[in-house]
Protein backbone atom coordinates (compact mmCIF):
# COMPACT_ATOMS: atom_id res chain seq x y z
CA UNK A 1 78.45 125.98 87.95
CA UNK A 2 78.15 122.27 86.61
CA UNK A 3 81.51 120.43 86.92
CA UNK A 4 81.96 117.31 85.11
CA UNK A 5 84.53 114.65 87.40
CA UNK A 6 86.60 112.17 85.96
CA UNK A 7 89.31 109.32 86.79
CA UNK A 8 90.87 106.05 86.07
CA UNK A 9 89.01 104.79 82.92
CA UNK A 10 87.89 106.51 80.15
CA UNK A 11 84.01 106.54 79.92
CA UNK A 12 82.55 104.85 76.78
CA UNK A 13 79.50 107.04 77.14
CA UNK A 14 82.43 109.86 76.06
CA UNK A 15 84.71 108.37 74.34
CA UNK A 16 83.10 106.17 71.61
CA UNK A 17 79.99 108.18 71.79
CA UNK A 18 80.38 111.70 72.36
CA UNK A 19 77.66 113.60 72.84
CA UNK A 20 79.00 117.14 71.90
CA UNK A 21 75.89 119.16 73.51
CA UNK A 22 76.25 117.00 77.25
CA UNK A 23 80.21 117.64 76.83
CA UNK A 24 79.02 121.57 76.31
CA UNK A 25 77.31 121.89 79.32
CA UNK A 26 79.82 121.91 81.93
CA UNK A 27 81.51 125.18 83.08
CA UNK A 28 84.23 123.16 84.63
CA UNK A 29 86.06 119.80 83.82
CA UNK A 30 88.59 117.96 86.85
CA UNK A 31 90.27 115.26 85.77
CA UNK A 32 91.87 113.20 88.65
CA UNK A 33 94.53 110.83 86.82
CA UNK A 34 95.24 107.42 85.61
CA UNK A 35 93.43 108.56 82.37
CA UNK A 36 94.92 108.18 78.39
CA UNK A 37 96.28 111.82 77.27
CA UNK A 38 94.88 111.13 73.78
CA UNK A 39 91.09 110.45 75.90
CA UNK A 40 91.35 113.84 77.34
CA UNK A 41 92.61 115.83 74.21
CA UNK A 42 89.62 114.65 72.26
CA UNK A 43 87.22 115.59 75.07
CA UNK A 44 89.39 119.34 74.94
CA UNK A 45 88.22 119.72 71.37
CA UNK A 46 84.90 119.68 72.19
CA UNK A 47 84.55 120.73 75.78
CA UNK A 48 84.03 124.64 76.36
CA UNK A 49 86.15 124.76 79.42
CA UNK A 50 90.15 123.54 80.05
CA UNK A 51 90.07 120.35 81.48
CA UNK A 52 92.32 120.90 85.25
CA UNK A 53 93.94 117.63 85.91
CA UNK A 54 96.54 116.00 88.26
CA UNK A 55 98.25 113.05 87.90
CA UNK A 56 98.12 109.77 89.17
CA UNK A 57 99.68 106.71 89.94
CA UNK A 58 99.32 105.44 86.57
CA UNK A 59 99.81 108.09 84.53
CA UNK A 60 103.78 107.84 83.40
CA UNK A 61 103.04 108.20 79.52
CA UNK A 62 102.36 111.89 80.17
CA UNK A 63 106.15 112.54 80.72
CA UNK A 64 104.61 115.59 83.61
CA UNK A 65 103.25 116.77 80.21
CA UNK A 66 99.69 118.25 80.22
CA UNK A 67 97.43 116.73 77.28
CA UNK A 68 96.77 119.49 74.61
CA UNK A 69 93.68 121.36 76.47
CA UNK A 70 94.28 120.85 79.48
CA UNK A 71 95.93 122.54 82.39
CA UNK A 72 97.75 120.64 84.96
CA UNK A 73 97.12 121.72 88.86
CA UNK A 74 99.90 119.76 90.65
CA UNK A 75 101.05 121.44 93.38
CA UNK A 76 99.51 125.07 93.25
CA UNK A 77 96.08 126.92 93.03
CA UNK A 78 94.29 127.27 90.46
CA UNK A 79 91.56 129.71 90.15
CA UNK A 80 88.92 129.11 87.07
CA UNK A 81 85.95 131.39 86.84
CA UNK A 82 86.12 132.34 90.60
CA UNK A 83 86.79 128.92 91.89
CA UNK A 84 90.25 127.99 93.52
CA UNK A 85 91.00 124.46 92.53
CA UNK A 86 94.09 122.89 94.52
CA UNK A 87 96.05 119.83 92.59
CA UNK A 88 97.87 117.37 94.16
CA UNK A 89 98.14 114.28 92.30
CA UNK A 90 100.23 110.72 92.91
CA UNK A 91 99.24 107.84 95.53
CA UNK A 92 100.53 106.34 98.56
CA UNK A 93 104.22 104.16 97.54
CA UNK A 94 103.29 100.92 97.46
CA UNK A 95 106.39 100.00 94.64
CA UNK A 96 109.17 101.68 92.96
CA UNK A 97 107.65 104.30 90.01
CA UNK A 98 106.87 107.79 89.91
CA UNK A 99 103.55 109.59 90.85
CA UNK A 100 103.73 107.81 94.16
CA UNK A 101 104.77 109.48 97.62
CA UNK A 102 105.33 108.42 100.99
CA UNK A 103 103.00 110.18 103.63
CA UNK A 104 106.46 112.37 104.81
CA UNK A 105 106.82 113.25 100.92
CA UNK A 106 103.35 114.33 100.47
CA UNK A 107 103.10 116.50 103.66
CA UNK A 108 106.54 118.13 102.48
CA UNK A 109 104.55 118.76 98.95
CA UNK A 110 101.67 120.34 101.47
CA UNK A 111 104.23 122.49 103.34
CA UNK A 112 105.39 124.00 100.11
CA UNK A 113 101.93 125.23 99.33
CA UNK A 114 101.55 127.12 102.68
CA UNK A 115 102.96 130.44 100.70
CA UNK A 116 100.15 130.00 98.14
CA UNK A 117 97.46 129.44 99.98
CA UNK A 118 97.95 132.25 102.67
CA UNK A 119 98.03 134.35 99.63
CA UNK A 120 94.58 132.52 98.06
CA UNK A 121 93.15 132.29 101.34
CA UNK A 122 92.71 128.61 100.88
CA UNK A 123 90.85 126.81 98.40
CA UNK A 124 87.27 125.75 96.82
CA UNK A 125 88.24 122.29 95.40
CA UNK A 126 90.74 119.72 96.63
CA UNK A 127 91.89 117.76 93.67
CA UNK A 128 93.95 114.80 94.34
CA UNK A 129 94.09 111.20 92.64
CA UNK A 130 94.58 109.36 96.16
CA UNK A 131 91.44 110.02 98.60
CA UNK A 132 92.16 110.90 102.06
CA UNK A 133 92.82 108.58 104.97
CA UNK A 134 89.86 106.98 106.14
CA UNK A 135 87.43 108.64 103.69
CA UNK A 136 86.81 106.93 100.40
CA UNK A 137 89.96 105.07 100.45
CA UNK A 138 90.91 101.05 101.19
CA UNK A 139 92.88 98.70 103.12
CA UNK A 140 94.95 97.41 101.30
CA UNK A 141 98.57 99.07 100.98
CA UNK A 142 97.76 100.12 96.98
CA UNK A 143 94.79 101.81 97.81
CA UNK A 144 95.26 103.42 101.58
CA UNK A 145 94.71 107.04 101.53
CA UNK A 146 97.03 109.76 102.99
CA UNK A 147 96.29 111.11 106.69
CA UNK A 148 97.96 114.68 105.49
CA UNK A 149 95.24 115.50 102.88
CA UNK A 150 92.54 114.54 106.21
CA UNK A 151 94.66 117.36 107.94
CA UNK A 152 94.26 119.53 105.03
CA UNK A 153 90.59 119.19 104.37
CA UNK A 154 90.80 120.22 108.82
CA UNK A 155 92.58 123.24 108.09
CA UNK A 156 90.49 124.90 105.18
CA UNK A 157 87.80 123.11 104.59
CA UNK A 158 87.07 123.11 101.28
CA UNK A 159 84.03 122.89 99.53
CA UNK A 160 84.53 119.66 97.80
CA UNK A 161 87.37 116.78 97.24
CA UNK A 162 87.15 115.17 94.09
CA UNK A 163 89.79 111.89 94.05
CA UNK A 164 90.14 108.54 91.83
CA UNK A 165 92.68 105.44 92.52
CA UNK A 166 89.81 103.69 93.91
CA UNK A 167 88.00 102.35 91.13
CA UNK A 168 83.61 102.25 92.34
CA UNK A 169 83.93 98.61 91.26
CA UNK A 170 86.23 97.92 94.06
CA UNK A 171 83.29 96.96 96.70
CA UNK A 172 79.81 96.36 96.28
CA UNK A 173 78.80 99.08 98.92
CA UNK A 174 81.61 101.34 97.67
CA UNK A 175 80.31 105.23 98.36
CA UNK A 176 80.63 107.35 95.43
CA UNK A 177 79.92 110.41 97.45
CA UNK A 178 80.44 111.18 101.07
CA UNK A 179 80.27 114.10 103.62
CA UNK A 180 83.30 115.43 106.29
CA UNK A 181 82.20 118.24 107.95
CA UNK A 182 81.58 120.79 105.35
CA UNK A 183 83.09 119.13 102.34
CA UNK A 184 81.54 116.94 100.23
CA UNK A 185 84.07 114.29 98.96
CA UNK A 186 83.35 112.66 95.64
CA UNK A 187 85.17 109.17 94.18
CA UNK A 188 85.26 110.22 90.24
CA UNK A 189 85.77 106.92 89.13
CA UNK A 190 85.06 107.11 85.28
CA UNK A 191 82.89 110.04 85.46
CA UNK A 192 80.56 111.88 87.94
CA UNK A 193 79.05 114.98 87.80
CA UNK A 194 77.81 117.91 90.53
CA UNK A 195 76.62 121.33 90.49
CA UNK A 196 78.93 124.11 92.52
């Protein structure tokens, strides 16, 4: 399955130059937040698949509305042609403003999923907008990942994490994709894409 990644700025490549056949050959679009809901609406009309998509940190013109076309994840399992894709938007609180959570507030939001994914048995795809700690994310207090999705990834071990919130631009030796034990985390900054 080809999955087409994206986060935190709208591509150029896509938006003022769609290719309609390259949009048509991915099974599977993940859209990790901080993206315009009028960007990902025009990439629904022409993409063959729903675009899955959390939120993030930037994202409060939405309204915790999903873009026409697209299906929002937060906070449950989704399954998609056989894969289980697991949503859990927001970043770390660094100020005042929604779409941002405490590390207490995101492991309750982890806690509350237990239900689901004893009844899934677990999941294929960690979608998140924040990376986990240590693994993709920063120093600074904005872009510091949460230890509680590291746990996560522990417990199931997932196939894949796709995250934004840190833009590739960030650091010259900024790793777009990296490896923790069996899952293969990718940054989707703008757009990426992998095969399942």
């Amino acid at each position: 399955m080809k999955i087409l990644t994206l986060a935190d700025v709208e591509s150029k490549g896509l938006w003022e130059h769609l290719d309609r056949d390259y949009l048509r050959t991915f099974d599977m679009i993940l859209a990790a937040g901080d993206l315009k809901p009028d960007y990902l609406e025009y990439l629904s009309l022409y993409a063959p698949a729903d675009i899955l998509h959390v939120f993030g940190n930037h994202d409060h013109t939405h309204g915790k509305q999903s873009p026409g076309g697209c299906v929002c994840v937060e906070d449950r399992i989704y399954e998609y042609k056989g894969i289980r894709v697991l949503g859990l938007g927001g970043s770390i609180r660094y100020k005042p403003g929604p779409d941002q959570y405490t590390e207490a507030e995101m492991e309750h939001r982890i806690r509350r999923l237990k239900r689901q994914l004893k009844k899934s048995g677990g999941f294929d795809i960690l979608l998140t907008h924040s990376p986990a700690r240590g693994l993709g994310d920063a120093e600074d207090p904005t872009h510091t990942g949460f230890e509680c999705l590291k746990k996560l990834l522990d417990d199931y071990q997932p196939k894949y994490m796709v995250h934004g919130h840190v833009h590739m631009n960030y650091g010259v030796n900024r790793e777009r994709v990296c490896l923790y034990g069996p899952t293969t985390i990718i940054n989707a900054y703008e757009k990426y894409e992998f095969n399942f």
